[in-house]
Protein backbone atom coordinates (compact mmCIF):
# COMPACT_ATOMS: atom_id res chain seq x y z
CA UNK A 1 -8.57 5.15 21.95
CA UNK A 2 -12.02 6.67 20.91
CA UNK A 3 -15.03 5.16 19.17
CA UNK A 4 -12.75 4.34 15.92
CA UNK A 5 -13.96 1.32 14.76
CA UNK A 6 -17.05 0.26 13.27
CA UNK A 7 -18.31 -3.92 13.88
CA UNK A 8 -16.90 -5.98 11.61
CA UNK A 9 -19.17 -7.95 9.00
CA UNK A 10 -19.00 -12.05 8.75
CA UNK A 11 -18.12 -13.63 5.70
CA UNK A 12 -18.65 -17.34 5.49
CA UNK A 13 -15.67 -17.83 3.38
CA UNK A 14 -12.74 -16.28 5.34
CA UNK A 15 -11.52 -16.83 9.37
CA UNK A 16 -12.94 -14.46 12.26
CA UNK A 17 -8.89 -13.40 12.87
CA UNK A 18 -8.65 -12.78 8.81
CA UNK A 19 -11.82 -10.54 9.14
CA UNK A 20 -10.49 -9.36 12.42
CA UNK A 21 -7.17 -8.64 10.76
CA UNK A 22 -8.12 -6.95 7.49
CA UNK A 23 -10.11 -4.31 9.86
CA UNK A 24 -7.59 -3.56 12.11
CA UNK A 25 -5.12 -3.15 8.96
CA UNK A 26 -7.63 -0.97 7.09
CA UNK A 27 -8.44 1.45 9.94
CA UNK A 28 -4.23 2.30 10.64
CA UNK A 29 -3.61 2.34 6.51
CA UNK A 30 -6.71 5.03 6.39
CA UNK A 31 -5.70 6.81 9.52
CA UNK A 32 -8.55 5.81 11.87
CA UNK A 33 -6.02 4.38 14.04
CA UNK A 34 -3.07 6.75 14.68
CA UNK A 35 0.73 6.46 14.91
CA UNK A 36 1.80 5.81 18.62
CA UNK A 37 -2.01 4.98 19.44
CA UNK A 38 -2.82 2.16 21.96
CA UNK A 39 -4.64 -0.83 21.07
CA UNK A 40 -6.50 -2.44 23.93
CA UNK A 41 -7.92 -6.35 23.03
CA UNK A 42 -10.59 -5.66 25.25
CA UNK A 43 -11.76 -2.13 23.77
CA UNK A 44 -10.68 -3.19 20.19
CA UNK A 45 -12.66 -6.49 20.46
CA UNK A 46 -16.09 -4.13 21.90
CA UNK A 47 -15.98 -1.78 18.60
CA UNK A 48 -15.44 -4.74 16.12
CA UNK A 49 -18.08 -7.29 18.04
CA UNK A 50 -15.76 -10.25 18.75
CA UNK A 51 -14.32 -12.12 21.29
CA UNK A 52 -10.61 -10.90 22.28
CA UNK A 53 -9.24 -14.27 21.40
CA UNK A 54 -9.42 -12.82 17.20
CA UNK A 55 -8.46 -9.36 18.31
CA UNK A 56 -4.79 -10.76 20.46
CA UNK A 57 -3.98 -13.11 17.32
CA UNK A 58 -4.86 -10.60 14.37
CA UNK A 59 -2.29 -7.76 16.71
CA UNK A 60 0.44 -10.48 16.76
CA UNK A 61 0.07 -10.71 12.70
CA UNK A 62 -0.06 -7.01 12.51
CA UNK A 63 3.57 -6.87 14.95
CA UNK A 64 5.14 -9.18 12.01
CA UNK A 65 4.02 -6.83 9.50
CA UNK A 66 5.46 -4.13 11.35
CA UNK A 67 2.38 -2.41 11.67
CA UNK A 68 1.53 -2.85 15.44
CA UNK A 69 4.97 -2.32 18.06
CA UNK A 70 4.80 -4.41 21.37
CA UNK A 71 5.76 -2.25 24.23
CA UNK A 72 6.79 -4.59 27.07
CA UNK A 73 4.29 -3.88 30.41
CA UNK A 74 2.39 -1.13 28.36
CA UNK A 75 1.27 -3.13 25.35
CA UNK A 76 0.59 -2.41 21.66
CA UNK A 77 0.63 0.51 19.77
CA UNK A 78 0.48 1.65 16.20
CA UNK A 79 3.90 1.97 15.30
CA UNK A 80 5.01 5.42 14.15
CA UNK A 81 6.99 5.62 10.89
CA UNK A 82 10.41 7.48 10.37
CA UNK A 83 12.17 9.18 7.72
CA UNK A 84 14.40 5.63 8.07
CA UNK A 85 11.95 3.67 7.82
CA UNK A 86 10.45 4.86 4.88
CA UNK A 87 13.83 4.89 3.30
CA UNK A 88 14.68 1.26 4.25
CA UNK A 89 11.17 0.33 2.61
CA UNK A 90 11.06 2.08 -0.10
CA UNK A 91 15.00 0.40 -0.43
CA UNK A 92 13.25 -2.68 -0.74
CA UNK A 93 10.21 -2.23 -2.80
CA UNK A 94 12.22 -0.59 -5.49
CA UNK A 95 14.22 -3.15 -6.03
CA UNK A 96 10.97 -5.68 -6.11
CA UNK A 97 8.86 -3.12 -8.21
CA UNK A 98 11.69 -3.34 -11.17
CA UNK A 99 11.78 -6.82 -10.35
CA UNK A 100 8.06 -7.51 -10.92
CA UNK A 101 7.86 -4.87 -14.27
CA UNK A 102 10.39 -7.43 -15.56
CA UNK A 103 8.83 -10.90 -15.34
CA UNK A 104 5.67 -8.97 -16.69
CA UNK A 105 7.51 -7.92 -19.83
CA UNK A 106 8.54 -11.41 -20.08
CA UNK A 107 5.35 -12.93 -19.06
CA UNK A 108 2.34 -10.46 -19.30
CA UNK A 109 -0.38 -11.32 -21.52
CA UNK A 110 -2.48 -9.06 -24.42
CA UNK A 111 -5.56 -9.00 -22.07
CA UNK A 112 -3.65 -7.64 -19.07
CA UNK A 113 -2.22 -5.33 -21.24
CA UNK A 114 -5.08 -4.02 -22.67
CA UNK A 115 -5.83 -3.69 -18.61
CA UNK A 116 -3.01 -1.10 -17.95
CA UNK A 117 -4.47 0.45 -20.69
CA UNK A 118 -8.19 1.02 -19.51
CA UNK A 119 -5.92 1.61 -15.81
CA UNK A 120 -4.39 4.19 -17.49
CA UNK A 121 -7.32 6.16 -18.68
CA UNK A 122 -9.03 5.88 -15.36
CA UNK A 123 -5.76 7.41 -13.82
CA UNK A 124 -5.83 10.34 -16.20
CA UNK A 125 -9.69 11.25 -15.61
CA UNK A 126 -9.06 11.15 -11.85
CA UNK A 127 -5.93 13.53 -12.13
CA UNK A 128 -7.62 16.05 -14.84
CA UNK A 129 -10.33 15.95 -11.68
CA UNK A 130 -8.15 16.51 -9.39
CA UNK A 131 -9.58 13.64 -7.55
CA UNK A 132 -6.63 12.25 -5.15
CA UNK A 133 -8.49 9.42 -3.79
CA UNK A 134 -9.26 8.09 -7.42
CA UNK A 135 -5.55 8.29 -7.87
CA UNK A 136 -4.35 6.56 -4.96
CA UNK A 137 -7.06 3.99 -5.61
CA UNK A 138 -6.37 3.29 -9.69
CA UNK A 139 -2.68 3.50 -8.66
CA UNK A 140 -2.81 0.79 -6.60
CA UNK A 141 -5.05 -1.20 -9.23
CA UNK A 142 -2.52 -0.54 -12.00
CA UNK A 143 0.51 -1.77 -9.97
CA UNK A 144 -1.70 -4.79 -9.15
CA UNK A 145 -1.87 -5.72 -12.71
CA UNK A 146 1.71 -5.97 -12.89
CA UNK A 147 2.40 -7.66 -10.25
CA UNK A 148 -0.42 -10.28 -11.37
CA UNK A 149 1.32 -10.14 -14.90
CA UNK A 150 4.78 -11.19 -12.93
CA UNK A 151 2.80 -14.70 -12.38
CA UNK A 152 4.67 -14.76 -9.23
CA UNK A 153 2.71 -15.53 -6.34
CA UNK A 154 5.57 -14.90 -3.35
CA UNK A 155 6.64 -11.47 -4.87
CA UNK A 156 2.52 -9.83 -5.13
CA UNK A 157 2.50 -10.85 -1.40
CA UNK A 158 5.96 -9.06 -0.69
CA UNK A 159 4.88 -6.20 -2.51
CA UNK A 160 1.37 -5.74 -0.95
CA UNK A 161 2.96 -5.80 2.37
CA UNK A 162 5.22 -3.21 1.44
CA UNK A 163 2.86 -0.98 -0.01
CA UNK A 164 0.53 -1.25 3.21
CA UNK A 165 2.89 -0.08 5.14
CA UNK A 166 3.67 3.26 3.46
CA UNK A 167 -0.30 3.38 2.62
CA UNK A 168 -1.09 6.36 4.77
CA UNK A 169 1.57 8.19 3.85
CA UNK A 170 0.57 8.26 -0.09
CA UNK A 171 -1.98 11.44 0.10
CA UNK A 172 0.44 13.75 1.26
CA UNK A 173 2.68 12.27 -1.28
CA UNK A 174 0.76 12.48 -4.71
CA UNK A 175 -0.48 15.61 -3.17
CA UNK A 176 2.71 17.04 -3.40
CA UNK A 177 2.47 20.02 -6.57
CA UNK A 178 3.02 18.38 -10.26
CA UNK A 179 3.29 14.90 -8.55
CA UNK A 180 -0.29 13.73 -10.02
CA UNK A 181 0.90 14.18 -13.72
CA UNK A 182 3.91 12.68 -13.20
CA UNK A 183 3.11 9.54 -11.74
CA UNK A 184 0.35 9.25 -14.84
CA UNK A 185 3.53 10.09 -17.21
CA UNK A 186 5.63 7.80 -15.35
CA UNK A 187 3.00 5.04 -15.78
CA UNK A 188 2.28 5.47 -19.88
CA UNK A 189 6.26 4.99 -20.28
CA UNK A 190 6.34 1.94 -18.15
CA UNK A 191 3.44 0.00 -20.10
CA UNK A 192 4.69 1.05 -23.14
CA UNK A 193 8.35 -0.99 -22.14
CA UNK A 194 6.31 -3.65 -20.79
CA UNK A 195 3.58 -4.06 -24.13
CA UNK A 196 7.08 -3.84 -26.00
CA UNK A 197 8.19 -6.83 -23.81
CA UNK A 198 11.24 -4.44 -22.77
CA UNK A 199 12.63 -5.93 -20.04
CA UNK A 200 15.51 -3.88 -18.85
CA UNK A 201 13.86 -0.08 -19.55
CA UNK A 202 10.59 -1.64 -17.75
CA UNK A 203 12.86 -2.16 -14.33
CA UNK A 204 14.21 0.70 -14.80
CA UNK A 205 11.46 2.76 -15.19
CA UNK A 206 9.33 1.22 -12.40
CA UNK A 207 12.63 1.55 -10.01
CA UNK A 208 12.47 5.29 -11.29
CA UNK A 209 9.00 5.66 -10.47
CA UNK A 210 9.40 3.77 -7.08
CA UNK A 211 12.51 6.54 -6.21
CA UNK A 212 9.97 9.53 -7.59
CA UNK A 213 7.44 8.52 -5.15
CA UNK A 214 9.75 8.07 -2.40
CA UNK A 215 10.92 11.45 -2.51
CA UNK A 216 7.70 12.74 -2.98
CA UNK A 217 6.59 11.71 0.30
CA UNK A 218 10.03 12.16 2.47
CA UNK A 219 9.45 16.09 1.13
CA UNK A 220 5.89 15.79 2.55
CA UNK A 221 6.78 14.00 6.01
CA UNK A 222 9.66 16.67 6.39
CA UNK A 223 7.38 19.32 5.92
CA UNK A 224 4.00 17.55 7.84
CA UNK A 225 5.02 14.67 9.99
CA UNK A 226 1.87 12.81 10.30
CA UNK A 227 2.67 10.64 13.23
């Protein structure tokens, strides 16, 4: 593994191995870190400035998550991502996207949904610019809104897990041609079920919009496997 990694910055407020943990995360979401590369504590724990002690306990965390794949007498490695894979997690976030679109009908509140709103004009400036990171990044900062309007705690974590997972893969995927305008299309009919406290078309439109994106990015890892 090359110079990837850049020291990591103490915060008073969170632990050395949550620090340690969020890097490591960050770098193979953003493709710093590639699929089937080898993560050495001792290396790993040079770039970032730490001991290796943060470093071995943030790669176990990352193994859990399935980010990080433990290769008995060789060690750990970013683990690469198959067409199966994808499938199998984009299985399960479906099903807890229209989940968390329906508590939010039931539950969301006027200010969050003036939120979506202001998300959703921030979405449509980025894709009349063309401007893919914007996209990814307001995406992700609309579906958080949901998920916060769900007002359950257990299912934001589930989902954010998810989501990382599939992270680096979501370039190639709104990338894909007409996918920009269709995800912003997909995303003014889903807050207009949810503002309308709709809860059956709001699951089904976010496990529409899950399904959309899914195929979106299985066309795009046929065509340009990234790993």
């Amino acid at each position: 593994m090359g110079q990837r990694l850049s020291p990591v910055k103490l915060e008073n407020y969170k632990p050395l191995r949550e620090i340690v943990l969020e890097a490591l995360k960050d770098a193979i979401v953003n493709g710093q870190l590639k699929p089937g590369e080898r993560l050495m504590e001792q290396q790993v724990a040079e770039e970032l400035g730490v001991s290796r002690t943060p470093v071995r306990e943030a790669i176990r965390k990352l193994e859990i998550e399935g980010f990080v794949i433990m290769i008995p007498r060789k060690g750990a490695y970013v683990s690469d991502i198959s067409l199966k894979d994808i499938a199998q997690v984009f299985e399960v976030r479906a099903a807890m996207e229209a989940l968390a679109a329906g508590l939010a009908a039931q539950r969301i509140v006027d200010e969050q949904v003036e939120q979506l709103e202001r998300k959703l004009v921030e979405v449509k400036k980025a894709v009349d610019n063309s401007d893919l990171e914007g996209t990814i990044q307001y995406d992700t900062e609309f579906h958080e809104i949901i998920y916060s309007a769900s007002r359950n705690d257990r299912l934001v974590q589930f989902l954010n897990n998810l989501r990382e997972q599939i992270q680096r893969y979501r370039s190639a995927s709104l990338a894909s041609p007409g996918r920009l305008k269709d995800t912003l299309e997909e995303h003014k009919e889903l807050v207009d079920a949810i503002s309308a406290r709709n809860v059956e078309l709001a699951q089904r439109l976010a496990k529409e919009h899950i399904e959309n994106a899914e195929n979106s990015i299985l066309e795009a890892f046929k065509a340009n496997p990234l790993s």
